[in-house]
PDB file of N, CA and C in Angstrom:
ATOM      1  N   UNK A   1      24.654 -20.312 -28.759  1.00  0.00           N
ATOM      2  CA  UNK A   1      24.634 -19.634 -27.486  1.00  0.00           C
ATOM      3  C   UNK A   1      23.451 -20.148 -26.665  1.00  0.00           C
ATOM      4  N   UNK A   2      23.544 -20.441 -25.396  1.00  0.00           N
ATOM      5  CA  UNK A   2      22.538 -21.392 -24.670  1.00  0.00           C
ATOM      6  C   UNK A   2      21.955 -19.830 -24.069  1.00  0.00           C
ATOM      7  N   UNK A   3      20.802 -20.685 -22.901  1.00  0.00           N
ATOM      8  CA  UNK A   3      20.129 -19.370 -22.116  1.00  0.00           C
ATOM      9  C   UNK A   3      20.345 -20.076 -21.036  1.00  0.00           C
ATOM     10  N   UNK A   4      20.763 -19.135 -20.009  1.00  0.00           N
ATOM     11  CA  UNK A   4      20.827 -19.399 -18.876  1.00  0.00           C
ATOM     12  C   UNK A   4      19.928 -19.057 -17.989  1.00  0.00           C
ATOM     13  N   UNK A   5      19.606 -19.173 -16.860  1.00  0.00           N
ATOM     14  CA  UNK A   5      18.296 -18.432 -15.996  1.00  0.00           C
ATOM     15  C   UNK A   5      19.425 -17.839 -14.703  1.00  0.00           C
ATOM     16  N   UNK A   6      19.362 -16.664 -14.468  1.00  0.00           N
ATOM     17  CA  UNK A   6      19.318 -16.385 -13.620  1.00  0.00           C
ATOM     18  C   UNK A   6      18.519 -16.680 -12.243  1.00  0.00           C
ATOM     19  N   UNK A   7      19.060 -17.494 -11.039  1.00  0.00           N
ATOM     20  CA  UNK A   7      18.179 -18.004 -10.267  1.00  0.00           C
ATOM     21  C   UNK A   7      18.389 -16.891  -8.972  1.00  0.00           C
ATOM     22  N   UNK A   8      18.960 -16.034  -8.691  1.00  0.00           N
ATOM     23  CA  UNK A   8      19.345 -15.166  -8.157  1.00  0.00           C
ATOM     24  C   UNK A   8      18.367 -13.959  -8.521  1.00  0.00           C
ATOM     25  N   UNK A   9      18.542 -13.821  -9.243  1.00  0.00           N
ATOM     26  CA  UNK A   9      17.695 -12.584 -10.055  1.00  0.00           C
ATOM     27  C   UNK A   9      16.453 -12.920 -10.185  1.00  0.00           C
ATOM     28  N   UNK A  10      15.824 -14.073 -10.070  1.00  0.00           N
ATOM     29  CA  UNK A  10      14.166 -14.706 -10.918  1.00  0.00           C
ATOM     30  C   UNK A  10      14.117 -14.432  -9.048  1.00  0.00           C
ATOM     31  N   UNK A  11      15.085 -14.753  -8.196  1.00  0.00           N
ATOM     32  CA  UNK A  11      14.154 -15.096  -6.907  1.00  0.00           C
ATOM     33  C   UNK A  11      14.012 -13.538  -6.189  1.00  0.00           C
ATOM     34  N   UNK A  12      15.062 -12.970  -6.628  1.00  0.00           N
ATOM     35  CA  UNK A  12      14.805 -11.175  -6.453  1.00  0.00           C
ATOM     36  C   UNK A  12      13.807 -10.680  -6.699  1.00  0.00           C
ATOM     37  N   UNK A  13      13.804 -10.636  -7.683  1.00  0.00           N
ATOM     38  CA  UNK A  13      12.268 -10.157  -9.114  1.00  0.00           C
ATOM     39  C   UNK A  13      11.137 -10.543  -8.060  1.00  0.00           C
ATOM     40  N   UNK A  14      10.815 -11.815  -7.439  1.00  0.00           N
ATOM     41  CA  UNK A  14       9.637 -12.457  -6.983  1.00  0.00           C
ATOM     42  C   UNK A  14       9.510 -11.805  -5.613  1.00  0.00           C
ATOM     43  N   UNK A  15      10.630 -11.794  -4.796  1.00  0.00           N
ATOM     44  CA  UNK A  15      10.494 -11.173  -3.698  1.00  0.00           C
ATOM     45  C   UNK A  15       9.982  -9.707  -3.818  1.00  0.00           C
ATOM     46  N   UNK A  16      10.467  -8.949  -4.747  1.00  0.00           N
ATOM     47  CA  UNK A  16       9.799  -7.582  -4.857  1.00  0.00           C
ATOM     48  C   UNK A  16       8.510  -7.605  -4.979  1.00  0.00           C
ATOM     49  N   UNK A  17       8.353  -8.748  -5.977  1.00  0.00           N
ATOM     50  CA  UNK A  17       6.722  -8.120  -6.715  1.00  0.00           C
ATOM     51  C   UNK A  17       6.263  -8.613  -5.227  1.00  0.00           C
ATOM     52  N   UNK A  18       6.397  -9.528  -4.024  1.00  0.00           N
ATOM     53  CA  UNK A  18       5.784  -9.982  -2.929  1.00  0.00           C
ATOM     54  C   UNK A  18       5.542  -8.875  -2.085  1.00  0.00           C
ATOM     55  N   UNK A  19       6.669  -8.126  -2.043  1.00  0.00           N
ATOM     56  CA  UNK A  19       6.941  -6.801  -1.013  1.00  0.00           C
ATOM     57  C   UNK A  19       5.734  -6.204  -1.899  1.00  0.00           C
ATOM     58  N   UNK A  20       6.068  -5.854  -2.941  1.00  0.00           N
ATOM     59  CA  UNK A  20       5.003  -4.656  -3.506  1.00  0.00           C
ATOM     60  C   UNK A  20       3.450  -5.138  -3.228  1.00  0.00           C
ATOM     61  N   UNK A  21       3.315  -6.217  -3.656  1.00  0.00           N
ATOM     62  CA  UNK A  21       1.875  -6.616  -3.490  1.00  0.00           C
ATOM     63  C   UNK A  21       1.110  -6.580  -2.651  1.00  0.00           C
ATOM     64  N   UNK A  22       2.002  -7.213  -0.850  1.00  0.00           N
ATOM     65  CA  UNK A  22       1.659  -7.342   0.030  1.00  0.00           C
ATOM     66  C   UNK A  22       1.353  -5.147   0.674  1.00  0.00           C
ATOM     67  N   UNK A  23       2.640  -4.507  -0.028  1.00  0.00           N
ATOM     68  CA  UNK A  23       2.200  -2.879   0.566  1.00  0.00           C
ATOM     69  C   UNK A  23       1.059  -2.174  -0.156  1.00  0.00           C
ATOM     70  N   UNK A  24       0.572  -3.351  -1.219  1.00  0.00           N
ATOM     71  CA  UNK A  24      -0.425  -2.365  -2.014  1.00  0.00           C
ATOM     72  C   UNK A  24      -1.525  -2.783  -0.927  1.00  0.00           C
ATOM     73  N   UNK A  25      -1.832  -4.261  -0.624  1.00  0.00           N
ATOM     74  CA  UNK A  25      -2.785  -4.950   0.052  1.00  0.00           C
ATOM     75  C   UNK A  25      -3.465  -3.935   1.864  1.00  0.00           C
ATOM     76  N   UNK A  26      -2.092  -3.693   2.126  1.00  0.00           N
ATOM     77  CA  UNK A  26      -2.111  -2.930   3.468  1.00  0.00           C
ATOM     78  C   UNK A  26      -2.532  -1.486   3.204  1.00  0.00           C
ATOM     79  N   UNK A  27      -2.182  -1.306   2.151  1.00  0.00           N
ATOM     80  CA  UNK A  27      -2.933   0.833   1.413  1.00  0.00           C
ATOM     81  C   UNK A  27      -4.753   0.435   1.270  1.00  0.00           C
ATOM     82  N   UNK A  28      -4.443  -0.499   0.770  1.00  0.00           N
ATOM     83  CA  UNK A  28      -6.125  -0.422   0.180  1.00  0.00           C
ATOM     84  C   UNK A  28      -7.216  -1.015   1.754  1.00  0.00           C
ATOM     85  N   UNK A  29      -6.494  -1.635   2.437  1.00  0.00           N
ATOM     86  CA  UNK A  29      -7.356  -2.529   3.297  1.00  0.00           C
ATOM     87  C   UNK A  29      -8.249  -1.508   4.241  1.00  0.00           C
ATOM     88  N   UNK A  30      -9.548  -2.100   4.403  1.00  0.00           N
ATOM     89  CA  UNK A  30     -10.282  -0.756   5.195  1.00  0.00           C
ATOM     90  C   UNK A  30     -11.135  -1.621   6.542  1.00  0.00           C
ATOM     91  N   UNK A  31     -10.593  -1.265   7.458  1.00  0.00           N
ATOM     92  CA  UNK A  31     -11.135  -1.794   8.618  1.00  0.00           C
ATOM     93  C   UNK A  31     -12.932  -2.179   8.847  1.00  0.00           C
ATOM     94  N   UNK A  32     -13.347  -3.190   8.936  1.00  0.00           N
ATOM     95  CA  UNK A  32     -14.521  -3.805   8.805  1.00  0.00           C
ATOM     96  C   UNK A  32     -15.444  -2.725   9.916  1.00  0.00           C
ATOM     97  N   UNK A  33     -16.303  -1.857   9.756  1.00  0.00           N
ATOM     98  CA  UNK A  33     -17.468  -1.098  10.216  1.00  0.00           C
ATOM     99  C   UNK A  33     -18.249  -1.758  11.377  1.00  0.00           C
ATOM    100  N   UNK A  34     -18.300  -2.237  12.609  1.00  0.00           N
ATOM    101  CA  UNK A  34     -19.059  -2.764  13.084  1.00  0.00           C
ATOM    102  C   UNK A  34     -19.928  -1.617  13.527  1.00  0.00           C
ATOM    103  N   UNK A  35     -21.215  -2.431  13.861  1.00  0.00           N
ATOM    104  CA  UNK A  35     -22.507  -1.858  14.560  1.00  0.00           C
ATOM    105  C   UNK A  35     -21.884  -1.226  15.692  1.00  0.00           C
ATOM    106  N   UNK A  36     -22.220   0.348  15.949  1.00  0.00           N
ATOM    107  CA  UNK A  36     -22.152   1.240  17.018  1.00  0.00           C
ATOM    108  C   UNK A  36     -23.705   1.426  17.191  1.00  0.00           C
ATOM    109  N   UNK A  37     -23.684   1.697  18.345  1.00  0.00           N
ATOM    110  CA  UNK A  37     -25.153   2.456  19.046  1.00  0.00           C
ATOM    111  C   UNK A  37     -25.159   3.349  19.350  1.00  0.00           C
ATOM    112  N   UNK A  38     -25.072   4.610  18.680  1.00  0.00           N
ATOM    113  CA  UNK A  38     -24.550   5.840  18.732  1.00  0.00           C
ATOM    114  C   UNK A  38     -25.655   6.376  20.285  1.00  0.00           C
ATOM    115  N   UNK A  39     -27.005   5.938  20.291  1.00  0.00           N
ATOM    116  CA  UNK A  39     -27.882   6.179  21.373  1.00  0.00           C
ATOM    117  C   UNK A  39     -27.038   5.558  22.173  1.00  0.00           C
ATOM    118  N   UNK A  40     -26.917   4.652  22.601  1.00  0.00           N
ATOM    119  CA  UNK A  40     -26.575   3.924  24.163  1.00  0.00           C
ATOM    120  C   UNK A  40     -24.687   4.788  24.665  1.00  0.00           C
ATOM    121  N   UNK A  41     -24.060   4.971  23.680  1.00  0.00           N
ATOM    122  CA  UNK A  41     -22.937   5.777  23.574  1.00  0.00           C
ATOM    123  C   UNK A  41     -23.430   7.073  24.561  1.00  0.00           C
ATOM    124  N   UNK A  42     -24.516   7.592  23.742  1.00  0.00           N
ATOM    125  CA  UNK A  42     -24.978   9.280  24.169  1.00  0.00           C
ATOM    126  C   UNK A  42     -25.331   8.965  25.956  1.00  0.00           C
ATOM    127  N   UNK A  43     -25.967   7.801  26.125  1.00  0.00           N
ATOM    128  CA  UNK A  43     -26.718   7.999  27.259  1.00  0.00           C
ATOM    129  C   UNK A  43     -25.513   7.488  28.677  1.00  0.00           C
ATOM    130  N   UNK A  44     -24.860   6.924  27.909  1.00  0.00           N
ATOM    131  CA  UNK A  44     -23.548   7.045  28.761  1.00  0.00           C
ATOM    132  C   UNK A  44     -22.578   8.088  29.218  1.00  0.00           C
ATOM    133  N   UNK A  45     -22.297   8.744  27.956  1.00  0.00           N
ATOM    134  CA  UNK A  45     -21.870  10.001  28.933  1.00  0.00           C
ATOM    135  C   UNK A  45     -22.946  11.228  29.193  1.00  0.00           C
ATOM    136  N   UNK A  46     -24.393  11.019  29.681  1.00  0.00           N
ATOM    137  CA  UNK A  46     -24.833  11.535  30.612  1.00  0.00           C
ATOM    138  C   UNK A  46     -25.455  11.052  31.340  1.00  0.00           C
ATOM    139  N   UNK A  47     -24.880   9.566  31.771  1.00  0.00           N
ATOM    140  CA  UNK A  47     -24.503   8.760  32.924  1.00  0.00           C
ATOM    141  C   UNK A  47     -23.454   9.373  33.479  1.00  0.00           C
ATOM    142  N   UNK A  48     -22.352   9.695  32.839  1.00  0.00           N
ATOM    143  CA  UNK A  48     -20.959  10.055  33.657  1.00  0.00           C
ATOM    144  C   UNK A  48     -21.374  11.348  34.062  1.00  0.00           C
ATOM    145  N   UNK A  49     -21.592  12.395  33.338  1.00  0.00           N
ATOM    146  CA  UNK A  49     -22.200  13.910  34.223  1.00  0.00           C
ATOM    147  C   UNK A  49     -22.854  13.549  35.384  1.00  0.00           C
TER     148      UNK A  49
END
């Protein structure tokens, strides 16, 4: 009895684990923190008042 490969199924299998990997990548990812100036922020809106 030979083995055959499923090439249908091996390229299924791969596409999932891609989908899955890529939705784990987008859950975990955390937007990079830049420098705020929380002072120059404040003194702006009581510039606008």
């Amino acid at each position: 009895m030979s083995v055959t490969r499923l090439k249908r199924k091996n390229r299924k299998d791969k596409a999932k684990a891609a989908r899955r990997r890529t939705g784990l990548k987008v859950q975990n990812f955390k937007p990079v923190a830049k420098a705020v100036d929380i002072e120059k922020i404040k003194e702006e809106f009581k510039a606008k008042k």
